[in-house]
C-alpha atoms as a PDB file:
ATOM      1  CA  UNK A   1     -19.184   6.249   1.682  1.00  0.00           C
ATOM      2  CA  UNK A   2     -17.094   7.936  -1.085  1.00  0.00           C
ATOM      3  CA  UNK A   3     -16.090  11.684  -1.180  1.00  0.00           C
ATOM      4  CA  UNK A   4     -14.849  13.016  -4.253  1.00  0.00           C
ATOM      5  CA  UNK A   5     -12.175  15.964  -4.055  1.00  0.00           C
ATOM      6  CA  UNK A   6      -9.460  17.712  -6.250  1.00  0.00           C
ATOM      7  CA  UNK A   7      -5.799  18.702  -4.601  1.00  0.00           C
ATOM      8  CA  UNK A   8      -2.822  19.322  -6.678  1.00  0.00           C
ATOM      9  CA  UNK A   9      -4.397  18.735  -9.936  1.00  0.00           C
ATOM     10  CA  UNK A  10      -5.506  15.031  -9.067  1.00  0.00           C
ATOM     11  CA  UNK A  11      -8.925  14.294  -8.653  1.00  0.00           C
ATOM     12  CA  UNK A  12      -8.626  12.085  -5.006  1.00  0.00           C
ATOM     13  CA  UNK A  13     -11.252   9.530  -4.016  1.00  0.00           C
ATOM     14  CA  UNK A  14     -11.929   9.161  -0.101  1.00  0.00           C
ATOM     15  CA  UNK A  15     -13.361   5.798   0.265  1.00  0.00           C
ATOM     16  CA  UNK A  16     -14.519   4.923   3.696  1.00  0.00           C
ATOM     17  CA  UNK A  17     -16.333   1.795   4.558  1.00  0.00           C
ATOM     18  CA  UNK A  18     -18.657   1.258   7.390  1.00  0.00           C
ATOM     19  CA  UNK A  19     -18.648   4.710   8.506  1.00  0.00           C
ATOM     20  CA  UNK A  20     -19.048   5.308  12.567  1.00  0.00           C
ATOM     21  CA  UNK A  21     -17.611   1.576  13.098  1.00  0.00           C
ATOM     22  CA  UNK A  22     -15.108  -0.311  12.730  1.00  0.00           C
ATOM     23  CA  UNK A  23     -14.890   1.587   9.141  1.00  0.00           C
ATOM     24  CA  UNK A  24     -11.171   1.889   6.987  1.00  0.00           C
ATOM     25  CA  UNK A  25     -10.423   4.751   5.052  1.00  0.00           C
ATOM     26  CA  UNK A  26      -8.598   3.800   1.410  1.00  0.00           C
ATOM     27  CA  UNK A  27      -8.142   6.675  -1.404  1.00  0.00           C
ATOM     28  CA  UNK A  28      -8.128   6.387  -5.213  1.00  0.00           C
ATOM     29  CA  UNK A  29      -6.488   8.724  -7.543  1.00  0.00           C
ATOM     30  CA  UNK A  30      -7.543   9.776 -10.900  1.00  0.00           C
ATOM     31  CA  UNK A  31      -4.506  11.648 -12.701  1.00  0.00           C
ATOM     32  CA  UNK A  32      -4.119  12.813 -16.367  1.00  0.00           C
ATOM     33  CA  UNK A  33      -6.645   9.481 -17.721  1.00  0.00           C
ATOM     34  CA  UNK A  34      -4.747   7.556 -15.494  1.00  0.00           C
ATOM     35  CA  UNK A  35      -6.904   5.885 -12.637  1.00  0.00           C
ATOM     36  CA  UNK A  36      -4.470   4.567  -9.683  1.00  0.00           C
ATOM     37  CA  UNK A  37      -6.282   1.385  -7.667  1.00  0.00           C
ATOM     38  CA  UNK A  38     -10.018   0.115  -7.949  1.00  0.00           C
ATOM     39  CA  UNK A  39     -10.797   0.382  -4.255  1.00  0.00           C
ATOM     40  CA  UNK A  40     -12.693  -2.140  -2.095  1.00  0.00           C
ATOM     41  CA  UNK A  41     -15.723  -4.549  -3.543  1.00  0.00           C
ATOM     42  CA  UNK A  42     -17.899  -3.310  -0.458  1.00  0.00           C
ATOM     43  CA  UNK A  43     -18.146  -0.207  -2.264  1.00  0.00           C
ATOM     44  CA  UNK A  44     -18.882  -0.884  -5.414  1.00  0.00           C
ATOM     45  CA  UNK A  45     -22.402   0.116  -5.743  1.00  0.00           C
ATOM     46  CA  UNK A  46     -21.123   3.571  -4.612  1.00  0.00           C
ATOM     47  CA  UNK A  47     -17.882   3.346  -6.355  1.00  0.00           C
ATOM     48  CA  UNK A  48     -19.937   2.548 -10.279  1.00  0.00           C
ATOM     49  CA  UNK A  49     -21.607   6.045 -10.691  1.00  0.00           C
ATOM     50  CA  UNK A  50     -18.132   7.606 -10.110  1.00  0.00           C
ATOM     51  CA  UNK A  51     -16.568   5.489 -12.941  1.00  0.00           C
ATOM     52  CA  UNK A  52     -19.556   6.323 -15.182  1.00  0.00           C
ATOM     53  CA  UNK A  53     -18.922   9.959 -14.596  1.00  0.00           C
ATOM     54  CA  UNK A  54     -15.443  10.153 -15.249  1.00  0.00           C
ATOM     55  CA  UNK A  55     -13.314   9.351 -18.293  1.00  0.00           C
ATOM     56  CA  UNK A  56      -9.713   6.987 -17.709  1.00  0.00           C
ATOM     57  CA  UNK A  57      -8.004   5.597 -20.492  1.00  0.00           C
ATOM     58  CA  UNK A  58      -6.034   2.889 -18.132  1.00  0.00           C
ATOM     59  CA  UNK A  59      -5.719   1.261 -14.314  1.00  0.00           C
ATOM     60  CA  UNK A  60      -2.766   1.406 -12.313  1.00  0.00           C
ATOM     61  CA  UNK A  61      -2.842  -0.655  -9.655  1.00  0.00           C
ATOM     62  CA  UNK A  62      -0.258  -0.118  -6.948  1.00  0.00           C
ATOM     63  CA  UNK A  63      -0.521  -3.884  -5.803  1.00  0.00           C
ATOM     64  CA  UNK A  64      -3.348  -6.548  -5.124  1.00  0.00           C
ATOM     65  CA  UNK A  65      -4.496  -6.552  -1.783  1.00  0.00           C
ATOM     66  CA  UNK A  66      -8.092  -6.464  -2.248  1.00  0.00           C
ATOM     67  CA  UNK A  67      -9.021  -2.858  -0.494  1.00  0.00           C
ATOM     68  CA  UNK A  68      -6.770  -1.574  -4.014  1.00  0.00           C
ATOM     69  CA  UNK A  69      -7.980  -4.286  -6.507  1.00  0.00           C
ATOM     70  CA  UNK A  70     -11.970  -4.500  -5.077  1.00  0.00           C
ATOM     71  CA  UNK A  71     -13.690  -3.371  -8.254  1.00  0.00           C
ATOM     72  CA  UNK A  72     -11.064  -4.138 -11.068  1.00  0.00           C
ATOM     73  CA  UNK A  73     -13.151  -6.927 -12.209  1.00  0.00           C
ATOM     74  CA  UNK A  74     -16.397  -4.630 -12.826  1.00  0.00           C
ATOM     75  CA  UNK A  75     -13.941  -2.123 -14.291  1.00  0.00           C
ATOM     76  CA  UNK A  76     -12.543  -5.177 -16.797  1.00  0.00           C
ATOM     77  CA  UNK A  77     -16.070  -5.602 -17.318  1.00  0.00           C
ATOM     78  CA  UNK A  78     -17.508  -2.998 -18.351  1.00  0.00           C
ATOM     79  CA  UNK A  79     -14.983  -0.078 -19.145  1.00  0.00           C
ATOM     80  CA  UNK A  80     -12.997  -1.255 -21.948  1.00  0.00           C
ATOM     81  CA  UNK A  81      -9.865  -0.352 -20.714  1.00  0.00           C
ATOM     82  CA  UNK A  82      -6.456  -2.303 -19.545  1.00  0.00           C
ATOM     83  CA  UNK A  83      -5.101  -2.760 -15.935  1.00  0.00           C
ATOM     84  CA  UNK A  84      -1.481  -3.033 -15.154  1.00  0.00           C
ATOM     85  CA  UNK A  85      -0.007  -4.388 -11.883  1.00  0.00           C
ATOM     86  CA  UNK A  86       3.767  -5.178 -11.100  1.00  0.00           C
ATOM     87  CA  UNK A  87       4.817  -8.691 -12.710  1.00  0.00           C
ATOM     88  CA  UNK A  88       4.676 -10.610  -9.421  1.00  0.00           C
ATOM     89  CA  UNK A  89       0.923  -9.099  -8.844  1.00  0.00           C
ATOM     90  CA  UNK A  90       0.171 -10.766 -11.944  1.00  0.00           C
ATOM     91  CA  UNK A  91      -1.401 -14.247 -11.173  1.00  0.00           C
ATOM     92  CA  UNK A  92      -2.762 -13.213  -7.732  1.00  0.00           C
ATOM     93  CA  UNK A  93      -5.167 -10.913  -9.743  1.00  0.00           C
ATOM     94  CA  UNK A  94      -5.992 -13.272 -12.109  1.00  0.00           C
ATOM     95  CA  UNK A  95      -6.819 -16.623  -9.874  1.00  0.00           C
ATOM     96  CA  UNK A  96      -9.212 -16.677  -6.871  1.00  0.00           C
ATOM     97  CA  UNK A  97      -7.726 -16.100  -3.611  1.00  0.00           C
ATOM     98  CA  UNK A  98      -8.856 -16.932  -0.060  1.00  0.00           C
ATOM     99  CA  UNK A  99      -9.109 -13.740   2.342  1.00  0.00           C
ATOM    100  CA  UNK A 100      -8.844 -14.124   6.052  1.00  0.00           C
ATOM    101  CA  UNK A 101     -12.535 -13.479   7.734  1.00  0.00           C
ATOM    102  CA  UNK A 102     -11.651 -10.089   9.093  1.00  0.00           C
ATOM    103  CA  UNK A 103     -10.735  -8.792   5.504  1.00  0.00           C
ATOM    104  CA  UNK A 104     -13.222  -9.988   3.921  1.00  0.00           C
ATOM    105  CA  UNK A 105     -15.773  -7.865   6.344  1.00  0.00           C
ATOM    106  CA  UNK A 106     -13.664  -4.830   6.140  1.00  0.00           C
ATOM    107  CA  UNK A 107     -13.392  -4.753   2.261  1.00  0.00           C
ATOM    108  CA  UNK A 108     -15.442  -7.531   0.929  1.00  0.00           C
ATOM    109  CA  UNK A 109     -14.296  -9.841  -1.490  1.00  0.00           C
ATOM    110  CA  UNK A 110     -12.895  -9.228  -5.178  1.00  0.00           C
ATOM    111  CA  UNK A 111     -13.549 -11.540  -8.183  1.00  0.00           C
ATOM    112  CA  UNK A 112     -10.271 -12.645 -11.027  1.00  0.00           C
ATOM    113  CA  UNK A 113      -9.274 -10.306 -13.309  1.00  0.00           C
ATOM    114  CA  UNK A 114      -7.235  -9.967 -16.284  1.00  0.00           C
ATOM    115  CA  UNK A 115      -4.208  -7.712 -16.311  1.00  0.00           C
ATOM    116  CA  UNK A 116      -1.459  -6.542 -17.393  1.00  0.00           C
ATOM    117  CA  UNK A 117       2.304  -6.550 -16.293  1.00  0.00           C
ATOM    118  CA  UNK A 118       4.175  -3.062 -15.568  1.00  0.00           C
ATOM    119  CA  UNK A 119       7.321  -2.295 -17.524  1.00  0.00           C
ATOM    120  CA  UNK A 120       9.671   0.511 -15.946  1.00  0.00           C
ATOM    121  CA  UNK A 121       7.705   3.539 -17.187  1.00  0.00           C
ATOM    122  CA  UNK A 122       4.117   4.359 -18.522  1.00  0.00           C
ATOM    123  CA  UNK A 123       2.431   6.422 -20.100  1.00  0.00           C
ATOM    124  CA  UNK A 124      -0.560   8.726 -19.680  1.00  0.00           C
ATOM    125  CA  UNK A 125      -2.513  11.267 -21.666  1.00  0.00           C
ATOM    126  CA  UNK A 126       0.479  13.777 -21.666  1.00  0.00           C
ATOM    127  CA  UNK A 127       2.397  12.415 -19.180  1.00  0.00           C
ATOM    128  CA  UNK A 128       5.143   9.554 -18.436  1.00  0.00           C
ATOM    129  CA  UNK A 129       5.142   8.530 -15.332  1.00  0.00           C
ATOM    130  CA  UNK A 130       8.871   6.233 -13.616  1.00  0.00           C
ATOM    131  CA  UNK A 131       7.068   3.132 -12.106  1.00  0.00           C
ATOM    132  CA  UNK A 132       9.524   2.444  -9.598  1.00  0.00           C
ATOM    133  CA  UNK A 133       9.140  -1.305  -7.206  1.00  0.00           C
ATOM    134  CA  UNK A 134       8.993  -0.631  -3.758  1.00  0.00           C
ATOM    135  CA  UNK A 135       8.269  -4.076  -1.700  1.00  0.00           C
ATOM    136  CA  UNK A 136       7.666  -4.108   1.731  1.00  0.00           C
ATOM    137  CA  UNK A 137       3.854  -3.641   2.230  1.00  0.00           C
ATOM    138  CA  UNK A 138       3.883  -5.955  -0.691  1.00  0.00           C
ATOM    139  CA  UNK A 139       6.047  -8.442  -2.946  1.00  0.00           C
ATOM    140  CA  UNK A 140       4.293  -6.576  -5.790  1.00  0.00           C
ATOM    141  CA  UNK A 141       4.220  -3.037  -4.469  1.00  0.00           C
ATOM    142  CA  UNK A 142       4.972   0.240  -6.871  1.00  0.00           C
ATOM    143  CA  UNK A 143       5.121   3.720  -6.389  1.00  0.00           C
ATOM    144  CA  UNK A 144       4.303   6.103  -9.294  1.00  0.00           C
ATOM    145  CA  UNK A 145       6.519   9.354  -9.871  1.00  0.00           C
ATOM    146  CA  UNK A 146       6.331  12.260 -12.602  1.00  0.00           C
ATOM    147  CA  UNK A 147       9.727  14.476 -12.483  1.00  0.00           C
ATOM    148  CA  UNK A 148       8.090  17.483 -13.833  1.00  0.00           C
ATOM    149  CA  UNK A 149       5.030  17.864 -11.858  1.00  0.00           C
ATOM    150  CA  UNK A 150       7.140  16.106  -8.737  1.00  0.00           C
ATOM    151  CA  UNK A 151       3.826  13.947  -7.710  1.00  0.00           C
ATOM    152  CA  UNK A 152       4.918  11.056  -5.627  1.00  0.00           C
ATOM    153  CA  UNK A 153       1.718   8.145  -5.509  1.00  0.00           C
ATOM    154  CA  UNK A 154       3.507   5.808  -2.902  1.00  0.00           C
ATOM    155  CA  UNK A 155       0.539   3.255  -2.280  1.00  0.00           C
ATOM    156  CA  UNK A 156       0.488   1.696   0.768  1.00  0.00           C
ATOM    157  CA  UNK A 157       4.186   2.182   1.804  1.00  0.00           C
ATOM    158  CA  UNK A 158       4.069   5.754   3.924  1.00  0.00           C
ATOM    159  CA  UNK A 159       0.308   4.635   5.747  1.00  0.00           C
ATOM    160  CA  UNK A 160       1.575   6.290   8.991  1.00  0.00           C
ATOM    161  CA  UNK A 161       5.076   7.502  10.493  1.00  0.00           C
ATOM    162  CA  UNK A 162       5.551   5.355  13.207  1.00  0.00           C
ATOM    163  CA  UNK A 163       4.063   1.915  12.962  1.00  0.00           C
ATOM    164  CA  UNK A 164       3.755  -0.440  15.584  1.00  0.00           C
ATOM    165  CA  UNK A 165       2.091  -3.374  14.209  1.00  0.00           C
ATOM    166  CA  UNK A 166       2.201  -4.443  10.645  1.00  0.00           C
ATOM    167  CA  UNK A 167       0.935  -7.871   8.435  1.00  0.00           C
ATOM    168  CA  UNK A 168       2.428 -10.798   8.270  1.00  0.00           C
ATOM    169  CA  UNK A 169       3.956 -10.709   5.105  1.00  0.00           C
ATOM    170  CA  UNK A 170       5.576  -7.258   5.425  1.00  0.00           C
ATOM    171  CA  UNK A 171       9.202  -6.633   5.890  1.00  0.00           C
ATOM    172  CA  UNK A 172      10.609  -3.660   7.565  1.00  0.00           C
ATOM    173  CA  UNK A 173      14.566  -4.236   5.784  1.00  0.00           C
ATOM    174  CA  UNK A 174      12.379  -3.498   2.575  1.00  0.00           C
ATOM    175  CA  UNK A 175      10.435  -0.716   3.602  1.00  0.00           C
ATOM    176  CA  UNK A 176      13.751   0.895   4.865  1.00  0.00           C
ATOM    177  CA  UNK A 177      15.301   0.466   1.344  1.00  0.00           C
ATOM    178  CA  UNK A 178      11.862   1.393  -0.411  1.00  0.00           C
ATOM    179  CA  UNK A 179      11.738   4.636   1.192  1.00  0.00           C
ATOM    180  CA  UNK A 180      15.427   5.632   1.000  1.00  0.00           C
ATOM    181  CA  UNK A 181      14.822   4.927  -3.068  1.00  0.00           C
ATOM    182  CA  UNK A 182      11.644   7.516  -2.778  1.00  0.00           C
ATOM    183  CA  UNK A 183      13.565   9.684  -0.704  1.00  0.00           C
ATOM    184  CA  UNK A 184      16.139  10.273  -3.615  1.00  0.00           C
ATOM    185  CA  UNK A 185      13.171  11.080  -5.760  1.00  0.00           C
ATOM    186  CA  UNK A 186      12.480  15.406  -5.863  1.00  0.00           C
ATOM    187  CA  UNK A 187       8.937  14.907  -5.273  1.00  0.00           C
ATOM    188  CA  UNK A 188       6.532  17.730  -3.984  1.00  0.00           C
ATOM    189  CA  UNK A 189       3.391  15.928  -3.563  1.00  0.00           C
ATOM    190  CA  UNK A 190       2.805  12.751  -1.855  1.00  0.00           C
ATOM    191  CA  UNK A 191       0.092  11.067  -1.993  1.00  0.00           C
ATOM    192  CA  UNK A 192      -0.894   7.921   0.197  1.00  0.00           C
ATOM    193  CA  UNK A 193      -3.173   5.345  -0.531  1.00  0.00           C
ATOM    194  CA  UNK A 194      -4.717   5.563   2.951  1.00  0.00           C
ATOM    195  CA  UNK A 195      -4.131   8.982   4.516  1.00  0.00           C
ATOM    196  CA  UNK A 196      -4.560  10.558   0.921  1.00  0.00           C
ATOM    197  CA  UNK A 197      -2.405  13.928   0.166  1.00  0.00           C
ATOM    198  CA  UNK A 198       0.487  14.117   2.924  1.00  0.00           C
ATOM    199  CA  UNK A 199       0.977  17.762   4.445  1.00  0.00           C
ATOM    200  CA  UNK A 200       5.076  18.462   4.458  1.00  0.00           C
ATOM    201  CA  UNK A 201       5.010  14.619   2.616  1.00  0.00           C
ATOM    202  CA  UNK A 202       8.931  14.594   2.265  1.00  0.00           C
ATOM    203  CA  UNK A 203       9.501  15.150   6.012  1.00  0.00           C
ATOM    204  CA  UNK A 204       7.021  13.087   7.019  1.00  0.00           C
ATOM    205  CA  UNK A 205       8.457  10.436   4.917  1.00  0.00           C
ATOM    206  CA  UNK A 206      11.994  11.370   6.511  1.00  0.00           C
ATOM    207  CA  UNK A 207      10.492  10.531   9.567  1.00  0.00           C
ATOM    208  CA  UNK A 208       9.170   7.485   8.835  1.00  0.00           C
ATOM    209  CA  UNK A 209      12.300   6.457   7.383  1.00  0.00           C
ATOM    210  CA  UNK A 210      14.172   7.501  10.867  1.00  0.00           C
ATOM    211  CA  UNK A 211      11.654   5.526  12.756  1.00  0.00           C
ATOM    212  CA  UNK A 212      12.046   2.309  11.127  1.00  0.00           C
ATOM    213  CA  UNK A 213      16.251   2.663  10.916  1.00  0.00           C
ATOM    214  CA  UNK A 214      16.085   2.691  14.670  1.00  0.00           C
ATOM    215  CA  UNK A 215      13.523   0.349  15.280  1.00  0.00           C
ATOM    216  CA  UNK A 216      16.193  -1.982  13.144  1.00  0.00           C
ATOM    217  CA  UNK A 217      18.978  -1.041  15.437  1.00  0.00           C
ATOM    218  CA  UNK A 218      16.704  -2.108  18.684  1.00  0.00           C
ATOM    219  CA  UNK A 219      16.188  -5.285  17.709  1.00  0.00           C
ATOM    220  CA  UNK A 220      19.529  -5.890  16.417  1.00  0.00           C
ATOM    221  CA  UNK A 221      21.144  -5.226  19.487  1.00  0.00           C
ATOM    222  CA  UNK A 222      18.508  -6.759  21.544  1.00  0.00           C
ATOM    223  CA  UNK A 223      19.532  -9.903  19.177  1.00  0.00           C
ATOM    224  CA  UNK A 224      22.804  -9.836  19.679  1.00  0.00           C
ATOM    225  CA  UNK A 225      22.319  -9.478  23.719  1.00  0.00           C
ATOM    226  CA  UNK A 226      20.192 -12.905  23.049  1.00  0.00           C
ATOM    227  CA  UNK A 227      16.948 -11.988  23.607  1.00  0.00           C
ATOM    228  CA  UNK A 228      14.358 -14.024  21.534  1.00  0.00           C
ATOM    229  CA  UNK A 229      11.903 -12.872  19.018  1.00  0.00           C
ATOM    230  CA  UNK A 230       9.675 -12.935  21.910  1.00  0.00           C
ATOM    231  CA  UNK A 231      11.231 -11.510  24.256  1.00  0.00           C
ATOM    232  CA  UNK A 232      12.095  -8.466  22.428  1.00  0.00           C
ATOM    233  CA  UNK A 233       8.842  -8.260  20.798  1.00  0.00           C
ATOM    234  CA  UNK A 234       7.745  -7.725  24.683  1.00  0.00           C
ATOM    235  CA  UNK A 235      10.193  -5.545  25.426  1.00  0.00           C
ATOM    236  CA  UNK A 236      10.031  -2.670  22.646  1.00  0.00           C
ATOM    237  CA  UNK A 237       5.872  -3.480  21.920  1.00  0.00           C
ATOM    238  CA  UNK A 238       3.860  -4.322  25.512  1.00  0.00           C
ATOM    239  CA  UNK A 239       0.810  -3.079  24.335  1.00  0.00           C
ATOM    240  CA  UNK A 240      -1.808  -5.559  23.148  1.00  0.00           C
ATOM    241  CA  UNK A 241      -3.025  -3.847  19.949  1.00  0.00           C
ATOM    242  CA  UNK A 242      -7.350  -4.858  19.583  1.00  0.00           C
ATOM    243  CA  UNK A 243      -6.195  -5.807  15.866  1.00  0.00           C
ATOM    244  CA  UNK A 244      -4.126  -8.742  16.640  1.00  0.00           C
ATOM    245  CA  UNK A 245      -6.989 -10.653  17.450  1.00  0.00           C
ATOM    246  CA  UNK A 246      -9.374  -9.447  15.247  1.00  0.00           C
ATOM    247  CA  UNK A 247      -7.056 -10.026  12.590  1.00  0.00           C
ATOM    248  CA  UNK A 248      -6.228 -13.698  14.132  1.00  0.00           C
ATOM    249  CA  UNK A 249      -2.749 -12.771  14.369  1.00  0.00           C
ATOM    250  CA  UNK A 250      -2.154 -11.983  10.231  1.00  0.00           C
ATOM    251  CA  UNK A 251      -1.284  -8.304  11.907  1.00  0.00           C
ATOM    252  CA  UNK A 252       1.057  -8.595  15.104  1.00  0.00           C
ATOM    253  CA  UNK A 253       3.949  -6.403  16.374  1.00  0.00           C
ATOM    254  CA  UNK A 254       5.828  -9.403  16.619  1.00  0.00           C
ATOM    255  CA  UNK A 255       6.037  -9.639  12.854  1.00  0.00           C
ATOM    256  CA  UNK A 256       8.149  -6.526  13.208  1.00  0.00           C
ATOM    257  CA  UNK A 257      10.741  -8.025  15.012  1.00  0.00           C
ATOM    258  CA  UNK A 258      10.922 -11.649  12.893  1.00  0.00           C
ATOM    259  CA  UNK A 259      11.105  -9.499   9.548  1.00  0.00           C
ATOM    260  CA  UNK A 260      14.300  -7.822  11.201  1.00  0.00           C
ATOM    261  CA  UNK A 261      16.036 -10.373  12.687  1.00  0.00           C
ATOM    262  CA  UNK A 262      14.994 -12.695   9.774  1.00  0.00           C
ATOM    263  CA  UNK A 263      17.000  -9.790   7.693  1.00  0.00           C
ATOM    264  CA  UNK A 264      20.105 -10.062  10.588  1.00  0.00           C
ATOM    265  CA  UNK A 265      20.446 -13.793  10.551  1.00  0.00           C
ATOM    266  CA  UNK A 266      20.527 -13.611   6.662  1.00  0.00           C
ATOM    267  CA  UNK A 267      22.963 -11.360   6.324  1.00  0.00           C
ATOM    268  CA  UNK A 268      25.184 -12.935   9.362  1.00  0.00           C
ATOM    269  CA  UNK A 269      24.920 -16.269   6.998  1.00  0.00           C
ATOM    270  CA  UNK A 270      26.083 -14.598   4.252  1.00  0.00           C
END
């Protein structure tokens, strides 16, 4: 299911798959020709008519998991147009890749494309937007930011203010630093890639940021008491979250702990 809406001049795309289940909500943007993520391949027969109605002169992709990349390939296909990802998203769009089972049934499965890398800034119909690298969702995450019109597209990275499970491969340290760099940003508008337009965004994103520092400063001195990554992952998280399992453990609280103190020991060896 797709609903199509405009807020702040951008023309947002609410994409929710498997509606009344175990559906997940992902939004597109459409700004000033520029069209920001592809959304998920189990939506592409809904997701076609929209990109026949509307005009884009380039893709933007914040990074590749496959609920932002899904229909890049049809796009690549049929819309003659380039697509532009972060150097180190590069190759993982372009090769196959192997999803775990759970993904695959949430956002099916996307096909190789070709695109292009990111430099620093880019450009759309009348407007140059700073591409600025924010890891910690992703090795190849970016956020998109125009001065003047102070719209903030942050991709995956604000998703909710207080988190308490996150993917394997994500790294709180990185967040923390990717959303103090936002943070110095004068944005206005905020837009998420999952929540779509954030009400009172910089706040919320002040919160976020608060939530995470101290999170850091539990487990540290939980560490430094001796407790193990276990232990302290029972301690601060005791609540079995359903997603752990169906995700076969590629989303686990205790991934927030072992990207801290992975950050701790690192920085004690150094």
């Amino acid at each position: 299911m797709i609903h199509v809406s405009e807020e702040d001049g951008v023309i947002c795309v609410k994409m929710v798959t498997r509606p009344g289940k175990i559906g997940r909500t992902v939004y597109m943007y459409l700004v000033d020709g520029m069209l920001i993520d592809t959304g998920p391949a189990i939506l592409k027969e809904e997701l076609v008519p929209f990109y026949k109605e509307h005009s884009f002169d380039f893709v933007t992709l914040t990074h590749s998991h496959e609920d932002h990349t899904g229909t890049a390939s049809w796009i690549m296909q049929n819309r003659n147009v380039p697509i532009y990802i972060h150097p180190k998203g590069k190759a993982i769009c372009e090769n196959p890749v192997s999803y775990p089972k759970y993904r695959r049934i949430t956002w099916g499965i996307r096909d190789p494309f070709e695109v292009y890398s990111l430099g620093t800034t880019i450009q759309s119909n009348h407007l140059e937007w700073n591409v600025i690298y924010t890891p910690g969702h992703a090795e190849n995450h970016v956020s998109l930011y125009h001065e003047e019109s102070g719209r903030l597209f942050a991709g995956d990275l604000f998703l909710t203010p207080e988190p308490k499970i996150i993917m394997k491969d994500e790294s709180i340290p990185l967040m923390i630093e990717s959303i103090r760099k936002l943070l110095n940003l004068e944005f206005k508008s905020l837009f998420c890639s999952h929540t779509g337009l954030v009400p009172n965004g910089r706040m919320m994103l002040k919160r976020k940021l608060s939530y995470l520092e101290n999170l850091y400063d539990k487990v540290k001195d939980l560490y430094h008491q001796g407790y193990t990554v276990t232990e302290t992952r029972d301690i601060m998280f005791p609540k079995r979250y359903q997603l752990i399992e169906f995700s076969e453990g590629e989303y686990d609280t205790l991934h927030i702990v072992r990207s801290i103190v992975r950050d701790i020991t690192k920085k004690v060896e150094f």
